[in-house]
Protein backbone atom coordinates (compact mmCIF):
# COMPACT_ATOMS: atom_id res chain seq x y z
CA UNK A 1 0.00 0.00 0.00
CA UNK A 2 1.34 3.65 -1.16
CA UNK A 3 0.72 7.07 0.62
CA UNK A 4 -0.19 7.86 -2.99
CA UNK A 5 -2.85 5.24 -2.84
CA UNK A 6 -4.27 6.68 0.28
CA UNK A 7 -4.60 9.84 -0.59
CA UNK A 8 -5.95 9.48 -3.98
CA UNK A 9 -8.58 7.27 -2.19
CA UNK A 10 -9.32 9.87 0.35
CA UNK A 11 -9.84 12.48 -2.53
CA UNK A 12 -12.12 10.36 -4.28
CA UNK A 13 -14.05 8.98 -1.17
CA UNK A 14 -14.40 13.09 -0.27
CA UNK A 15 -15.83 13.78 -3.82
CA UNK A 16 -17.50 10.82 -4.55
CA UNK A 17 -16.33 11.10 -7.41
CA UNK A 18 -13.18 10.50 -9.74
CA UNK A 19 -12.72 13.15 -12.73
CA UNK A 20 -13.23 15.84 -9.57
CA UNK A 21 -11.10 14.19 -7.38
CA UNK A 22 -8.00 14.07 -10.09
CA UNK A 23 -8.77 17.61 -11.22
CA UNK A 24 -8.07 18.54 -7.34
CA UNK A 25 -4.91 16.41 -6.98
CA UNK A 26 -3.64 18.06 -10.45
CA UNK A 27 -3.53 14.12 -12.09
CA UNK A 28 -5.23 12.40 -14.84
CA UNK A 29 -8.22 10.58 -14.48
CA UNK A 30 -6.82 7.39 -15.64
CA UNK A 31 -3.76 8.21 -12.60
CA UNK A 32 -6.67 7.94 -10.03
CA UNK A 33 -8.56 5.10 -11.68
CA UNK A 34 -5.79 3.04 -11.99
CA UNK A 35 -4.17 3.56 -8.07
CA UNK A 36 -7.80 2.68 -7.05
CA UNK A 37 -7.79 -0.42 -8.66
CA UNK A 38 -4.67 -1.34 -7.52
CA UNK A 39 -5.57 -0.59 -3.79
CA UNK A 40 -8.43 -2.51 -4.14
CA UNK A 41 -6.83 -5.66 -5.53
CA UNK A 42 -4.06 -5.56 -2.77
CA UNK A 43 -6.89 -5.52 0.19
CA UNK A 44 -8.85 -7.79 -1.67
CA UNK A 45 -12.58 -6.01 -1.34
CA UNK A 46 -14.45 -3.04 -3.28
CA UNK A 47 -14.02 0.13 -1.16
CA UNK A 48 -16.55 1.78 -3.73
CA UNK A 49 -19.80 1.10 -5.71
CA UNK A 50 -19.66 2.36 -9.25
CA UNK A 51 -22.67 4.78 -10.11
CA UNK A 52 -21.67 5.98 -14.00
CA UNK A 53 -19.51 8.79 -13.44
CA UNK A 54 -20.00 8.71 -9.82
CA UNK A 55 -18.93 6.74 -6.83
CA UNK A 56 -19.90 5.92 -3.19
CA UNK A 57 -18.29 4.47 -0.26
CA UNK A 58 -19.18 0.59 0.55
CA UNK A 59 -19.96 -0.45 4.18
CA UNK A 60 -15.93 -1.96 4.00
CA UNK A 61 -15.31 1.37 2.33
CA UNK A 62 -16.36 3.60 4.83
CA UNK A 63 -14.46 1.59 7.75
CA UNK A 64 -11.39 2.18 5.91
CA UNK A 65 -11.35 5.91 5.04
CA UNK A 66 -12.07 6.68 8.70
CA UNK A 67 -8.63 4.58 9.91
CA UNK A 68 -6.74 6.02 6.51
CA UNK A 69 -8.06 9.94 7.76
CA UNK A 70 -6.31 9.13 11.15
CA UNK A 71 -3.23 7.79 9.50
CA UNK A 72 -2.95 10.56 7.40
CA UNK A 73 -3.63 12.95 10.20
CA UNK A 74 -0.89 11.05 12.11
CA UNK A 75 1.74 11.27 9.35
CA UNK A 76 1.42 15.30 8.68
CA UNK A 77 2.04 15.79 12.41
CA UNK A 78 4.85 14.05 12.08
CA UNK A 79 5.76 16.07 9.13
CA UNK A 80 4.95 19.19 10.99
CA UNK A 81 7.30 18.23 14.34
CA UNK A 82 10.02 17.92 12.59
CA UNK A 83 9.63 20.86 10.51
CA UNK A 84 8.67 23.04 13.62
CA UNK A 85 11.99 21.51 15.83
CA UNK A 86 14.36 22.99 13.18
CA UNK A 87 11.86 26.17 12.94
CA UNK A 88 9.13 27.20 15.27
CA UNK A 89 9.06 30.34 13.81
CA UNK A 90 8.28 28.88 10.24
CA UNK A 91 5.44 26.54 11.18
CA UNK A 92 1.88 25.94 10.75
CA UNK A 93 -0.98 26.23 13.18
CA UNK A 94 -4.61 24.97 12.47
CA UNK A 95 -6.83 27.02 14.45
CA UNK A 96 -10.73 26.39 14.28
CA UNK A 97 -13.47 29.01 16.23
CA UNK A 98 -17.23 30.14 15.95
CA UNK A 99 -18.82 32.57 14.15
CA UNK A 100 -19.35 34.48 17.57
CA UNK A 101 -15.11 35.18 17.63
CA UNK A 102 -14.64 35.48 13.78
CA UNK A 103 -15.06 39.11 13.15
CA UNK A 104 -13.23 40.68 16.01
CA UNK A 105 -11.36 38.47 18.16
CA UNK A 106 -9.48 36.13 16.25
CA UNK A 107 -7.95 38.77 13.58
CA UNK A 108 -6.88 40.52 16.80
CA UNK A 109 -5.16 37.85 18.29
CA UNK A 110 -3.13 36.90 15.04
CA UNK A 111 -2.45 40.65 13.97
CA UNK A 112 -1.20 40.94 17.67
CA UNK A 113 0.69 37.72 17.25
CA UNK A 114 1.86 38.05 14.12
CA UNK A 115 3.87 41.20 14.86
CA UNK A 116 5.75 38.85 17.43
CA UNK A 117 6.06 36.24 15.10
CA UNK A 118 5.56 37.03 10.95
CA UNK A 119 6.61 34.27 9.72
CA UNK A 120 3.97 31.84 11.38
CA UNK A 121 1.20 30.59 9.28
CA UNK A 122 -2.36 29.98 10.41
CA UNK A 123 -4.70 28.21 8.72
CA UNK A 124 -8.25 28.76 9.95
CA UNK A 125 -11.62 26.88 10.44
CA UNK A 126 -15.02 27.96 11.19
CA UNK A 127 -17.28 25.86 13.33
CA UNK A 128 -20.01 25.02 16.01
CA UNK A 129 -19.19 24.41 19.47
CA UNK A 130 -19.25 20.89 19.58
CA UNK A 131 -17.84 20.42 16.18
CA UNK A 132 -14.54 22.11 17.35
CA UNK A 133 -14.66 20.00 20.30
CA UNK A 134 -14.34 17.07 18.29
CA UNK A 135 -11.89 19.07 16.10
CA UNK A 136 -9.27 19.62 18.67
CA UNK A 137 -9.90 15.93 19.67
CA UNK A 138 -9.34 13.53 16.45
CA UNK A 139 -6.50 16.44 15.48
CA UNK A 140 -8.49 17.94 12.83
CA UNK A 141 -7.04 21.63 14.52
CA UNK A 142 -4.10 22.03 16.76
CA UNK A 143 -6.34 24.70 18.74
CA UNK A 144 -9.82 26.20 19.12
CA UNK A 145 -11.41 29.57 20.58
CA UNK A 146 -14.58 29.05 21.90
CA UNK A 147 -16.93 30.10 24.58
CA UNK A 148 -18.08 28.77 26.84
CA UNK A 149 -15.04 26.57 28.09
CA UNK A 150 -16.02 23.16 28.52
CA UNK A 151 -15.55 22.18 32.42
CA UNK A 152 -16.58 18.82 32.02
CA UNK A 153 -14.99 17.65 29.03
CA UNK A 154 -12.60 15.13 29.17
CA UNK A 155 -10.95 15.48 25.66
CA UNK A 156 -9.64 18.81 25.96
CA UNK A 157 -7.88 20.83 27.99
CA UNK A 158 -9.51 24.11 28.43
CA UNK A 159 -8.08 27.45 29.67
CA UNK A 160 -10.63 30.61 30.25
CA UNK A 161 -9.06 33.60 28.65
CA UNK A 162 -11.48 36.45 29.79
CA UNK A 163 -15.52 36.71 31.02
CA UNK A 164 -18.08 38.29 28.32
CA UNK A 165 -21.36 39.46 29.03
CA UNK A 166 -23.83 38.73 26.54
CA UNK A 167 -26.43 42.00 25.75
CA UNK A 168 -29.37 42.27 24.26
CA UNK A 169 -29.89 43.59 20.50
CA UNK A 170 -33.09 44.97 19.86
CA UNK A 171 -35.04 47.05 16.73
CA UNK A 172 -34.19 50.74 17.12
CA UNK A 173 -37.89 50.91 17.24
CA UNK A 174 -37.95 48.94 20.62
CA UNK A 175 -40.44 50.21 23.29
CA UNK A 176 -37.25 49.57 25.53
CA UNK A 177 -34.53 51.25 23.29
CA UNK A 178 -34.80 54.03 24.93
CA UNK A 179 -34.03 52.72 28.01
CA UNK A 180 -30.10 52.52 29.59
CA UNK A 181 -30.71 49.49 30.33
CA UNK A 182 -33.25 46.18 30.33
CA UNK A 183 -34.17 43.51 32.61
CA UNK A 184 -34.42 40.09 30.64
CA UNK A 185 -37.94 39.64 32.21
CA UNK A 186 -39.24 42.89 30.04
CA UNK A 187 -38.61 40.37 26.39
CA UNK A 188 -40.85 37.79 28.40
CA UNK A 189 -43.23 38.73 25.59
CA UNK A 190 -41.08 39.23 22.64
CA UNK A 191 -40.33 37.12 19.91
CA UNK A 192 -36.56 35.95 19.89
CA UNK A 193 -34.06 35.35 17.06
CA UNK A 194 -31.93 32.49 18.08
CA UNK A 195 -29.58 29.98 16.84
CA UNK A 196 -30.96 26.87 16.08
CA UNK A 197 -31.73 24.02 18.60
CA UNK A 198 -27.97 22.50 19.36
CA UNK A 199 -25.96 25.44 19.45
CA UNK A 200 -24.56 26.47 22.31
CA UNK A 201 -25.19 30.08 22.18
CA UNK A 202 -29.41 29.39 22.16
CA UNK A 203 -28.49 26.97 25.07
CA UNK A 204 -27.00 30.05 27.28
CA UNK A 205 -30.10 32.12 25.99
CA UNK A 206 -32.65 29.58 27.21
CA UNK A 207 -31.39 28.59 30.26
CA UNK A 208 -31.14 32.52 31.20
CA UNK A 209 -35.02 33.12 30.42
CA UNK A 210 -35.71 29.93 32.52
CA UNK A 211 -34.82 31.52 35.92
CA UNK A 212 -36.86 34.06 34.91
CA UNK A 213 -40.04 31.13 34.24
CA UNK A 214 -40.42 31.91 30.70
CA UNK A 215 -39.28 30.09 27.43
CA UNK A 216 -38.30 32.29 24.55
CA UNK A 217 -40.38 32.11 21.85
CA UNK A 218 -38.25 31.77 18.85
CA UNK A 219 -39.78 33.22 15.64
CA UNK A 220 -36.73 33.16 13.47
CA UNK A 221 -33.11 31.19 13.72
CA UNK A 222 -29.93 32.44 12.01
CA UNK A 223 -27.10 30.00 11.93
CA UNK A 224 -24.31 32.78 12.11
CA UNK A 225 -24.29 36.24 14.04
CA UNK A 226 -24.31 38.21 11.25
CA UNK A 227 -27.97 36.46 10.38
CA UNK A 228 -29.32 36.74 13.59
CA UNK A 229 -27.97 40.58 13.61
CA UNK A 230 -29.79 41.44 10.28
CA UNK A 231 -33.22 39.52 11.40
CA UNK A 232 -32.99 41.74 14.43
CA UNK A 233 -32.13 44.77 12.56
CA UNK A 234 -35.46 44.15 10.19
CA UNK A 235 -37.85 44.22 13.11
CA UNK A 236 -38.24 40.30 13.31
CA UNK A 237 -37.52 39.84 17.34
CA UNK A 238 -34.90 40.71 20.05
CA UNK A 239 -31.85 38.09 20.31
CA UNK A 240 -29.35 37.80 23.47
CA UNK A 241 -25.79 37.56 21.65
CA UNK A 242 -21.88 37.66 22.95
CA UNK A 243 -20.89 41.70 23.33
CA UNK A 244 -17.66 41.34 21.20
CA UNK A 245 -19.57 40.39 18.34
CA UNK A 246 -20.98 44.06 18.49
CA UNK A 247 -17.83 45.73 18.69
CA UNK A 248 -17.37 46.84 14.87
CA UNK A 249 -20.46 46.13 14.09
CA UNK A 250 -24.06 47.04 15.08
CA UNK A 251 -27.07 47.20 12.80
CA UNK A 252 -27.87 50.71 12.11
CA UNK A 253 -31.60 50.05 12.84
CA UNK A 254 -31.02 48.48 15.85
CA UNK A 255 -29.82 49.39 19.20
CA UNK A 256 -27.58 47.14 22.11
CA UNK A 257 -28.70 47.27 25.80
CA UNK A 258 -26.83 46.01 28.97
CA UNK A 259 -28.75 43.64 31.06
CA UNK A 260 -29.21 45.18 34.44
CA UNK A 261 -31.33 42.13 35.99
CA UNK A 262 -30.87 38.34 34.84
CA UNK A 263 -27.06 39.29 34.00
CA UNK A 264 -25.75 36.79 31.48
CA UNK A 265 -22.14 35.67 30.64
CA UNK A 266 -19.65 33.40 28.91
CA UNK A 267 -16.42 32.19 29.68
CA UNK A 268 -14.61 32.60 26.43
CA UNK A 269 -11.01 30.92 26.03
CA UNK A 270 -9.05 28.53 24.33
CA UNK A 271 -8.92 24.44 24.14
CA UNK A 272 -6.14 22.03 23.35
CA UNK A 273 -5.75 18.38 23.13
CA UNK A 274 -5.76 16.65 26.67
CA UNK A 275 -3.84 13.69 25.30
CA UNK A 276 -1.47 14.89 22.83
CA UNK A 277 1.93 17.91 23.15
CA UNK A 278 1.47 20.51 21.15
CA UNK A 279 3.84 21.13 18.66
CA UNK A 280 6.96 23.52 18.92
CA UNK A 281 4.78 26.55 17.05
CA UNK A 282 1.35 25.77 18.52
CA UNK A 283 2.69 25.99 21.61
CA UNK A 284 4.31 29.63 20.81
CA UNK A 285 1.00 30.84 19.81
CA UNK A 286 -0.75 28.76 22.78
CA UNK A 287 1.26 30.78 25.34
CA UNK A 288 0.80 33.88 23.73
CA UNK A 289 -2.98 33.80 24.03
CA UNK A 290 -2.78 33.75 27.68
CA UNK A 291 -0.05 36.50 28.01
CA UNK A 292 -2.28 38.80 25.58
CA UNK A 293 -5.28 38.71 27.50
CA UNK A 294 -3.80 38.16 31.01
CA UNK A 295 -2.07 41.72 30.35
CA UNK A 296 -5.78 42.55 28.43
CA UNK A 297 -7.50 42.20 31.41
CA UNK A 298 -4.90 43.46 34.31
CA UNK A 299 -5.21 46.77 31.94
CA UNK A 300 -9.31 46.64 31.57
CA UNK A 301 -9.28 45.53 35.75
């Protein structure tokens, strides 16, 4: 079995299908056809069923792309180590986060990194909160910003970085927007915009209206912040959402309003594997995060 064999099966097994998958390795068709073939014959079983010009995964298949994605996985970290002991400064590191820390936090972080350390590369990956759980655990990233930080999580290793409050947004046009501030029991009776059941961030919101005794009731979901922001901004509901994710950015026809009673926050920090180092440049940019914001918040205390 050849490493060329495994990952022309793992393009192919991604695509589902083989002119696509040689156009994305930069082969012929007849390259990929033929190292398929040959795989097969050496294991002895069909890994895909033929459809015309498409394929799919058999049962046998499927068992084997999941051990050849962990091999793989294995073999570029070992790549990467030794790359990163000769050069630290030169590495790579895979960092996945949420839509809640894309816009403001994470460029921050780099930029501010970055100046310490240009010749790093990053290469980045947008998720939901248990997706980059399970990221950071099979290897997928090297690290992940999230909030909350999981407490009970065995996987990961989880460091809080700073405490967020999370504010209500509401239309400009708000019987409360003139107010300094609201008490979550005044949107008893408004309609929310939330993420959609499963997300972590409508989790926080429910629970919060629950020691209050009411339920939101969710009239619209938005999968990202920006979504939920705009539905908001349109006159569709209220939402409860993170306060950096207004920082840059608030809807003109909408307005942001501290909670005053039924305070809500997040812990918001950064996860690594329990089980496994980190390598040489992870590592760099690991410590850094918790230098940056333990000076960040001696200097906002």
């Amino acid at each position: 079995m050849e490493l060329r064999q495994i990952q022309y099966f793992i393009e192919v097994a991604k695509r589902e299908h083989v002119t696509e998958a040689a156009y994305a390795l930069h082969v012929a068709q007849s390259a990929v056809s033929r190292q398929i073939f040959n795989l097969e014959a050496e294991l002895g079983v069909n890994l895909f069923i033929r459809e015309g010009r498409n394929v799919r995964l058999t049962p046998i298949g499927r068992m084997f792309l999941d051990h050849m994605q962990q091999a793989m996985n294995v073999i570029e970290k070992a790549k990467r180590e030794v790359e990163e002991y000769l050069d630290p400064e030169r590495g790579i590191i895979r960092v996945g986060f949420p839509s809640s820390l894309a816009a403001y936090m994470l460029p921050t972080v780099i930029s501010a990194f970055r100046q310490e350390h240009p010749h790093v590369k990053f290469q980045l990956r947008q998720g939901s909160y248990h997706f980059l759980i399970d990221a950071v655990d099979k290897g997928e990233v090297d690290i992940a910003l999230l909030g909350p930080v999981p407490t009970q999580e065995k996987r990961v290793k989880g460091d809080i970085l700073f405490l967020e409050n999370i504010v209500a947004l509401l239309p400009s046009n708000h019987p409360l927007a003139k107010e300094s501030s609201v008490q979550l029991s005044q949107l008893r009776d408004d309609p929310f915009v939330l993420f959609p059941s499963g997300f972590i961030l409508r989790d926080i919101v429910v629970q919060a209206c629950s020691q209050f005794g009411f339920r939101p009731d969710v009239s619209f979901e938005g999968e990202d912040i920006d979504a939920i922001k705009g539905l908001v901004a349109a006159g569709l509901g209220v939402t409860l959402i993170p306060e950096i994710t207004l920082v840059d950015s608030i809807p003109r026809t909408t307005v942001k309003k501290m909670i005053s009673e039924g305070k809500v926050t997040r812990t918001v920090g950064v996860i690594i594997p329990r089980d496994r180092e980190l390598l040489p440049t992870e590592e760099l940019f690991y410590e850094f995060l918790k230098r940056f914001f333990a000076v960040l918040n001696r200097f906002e205390g």
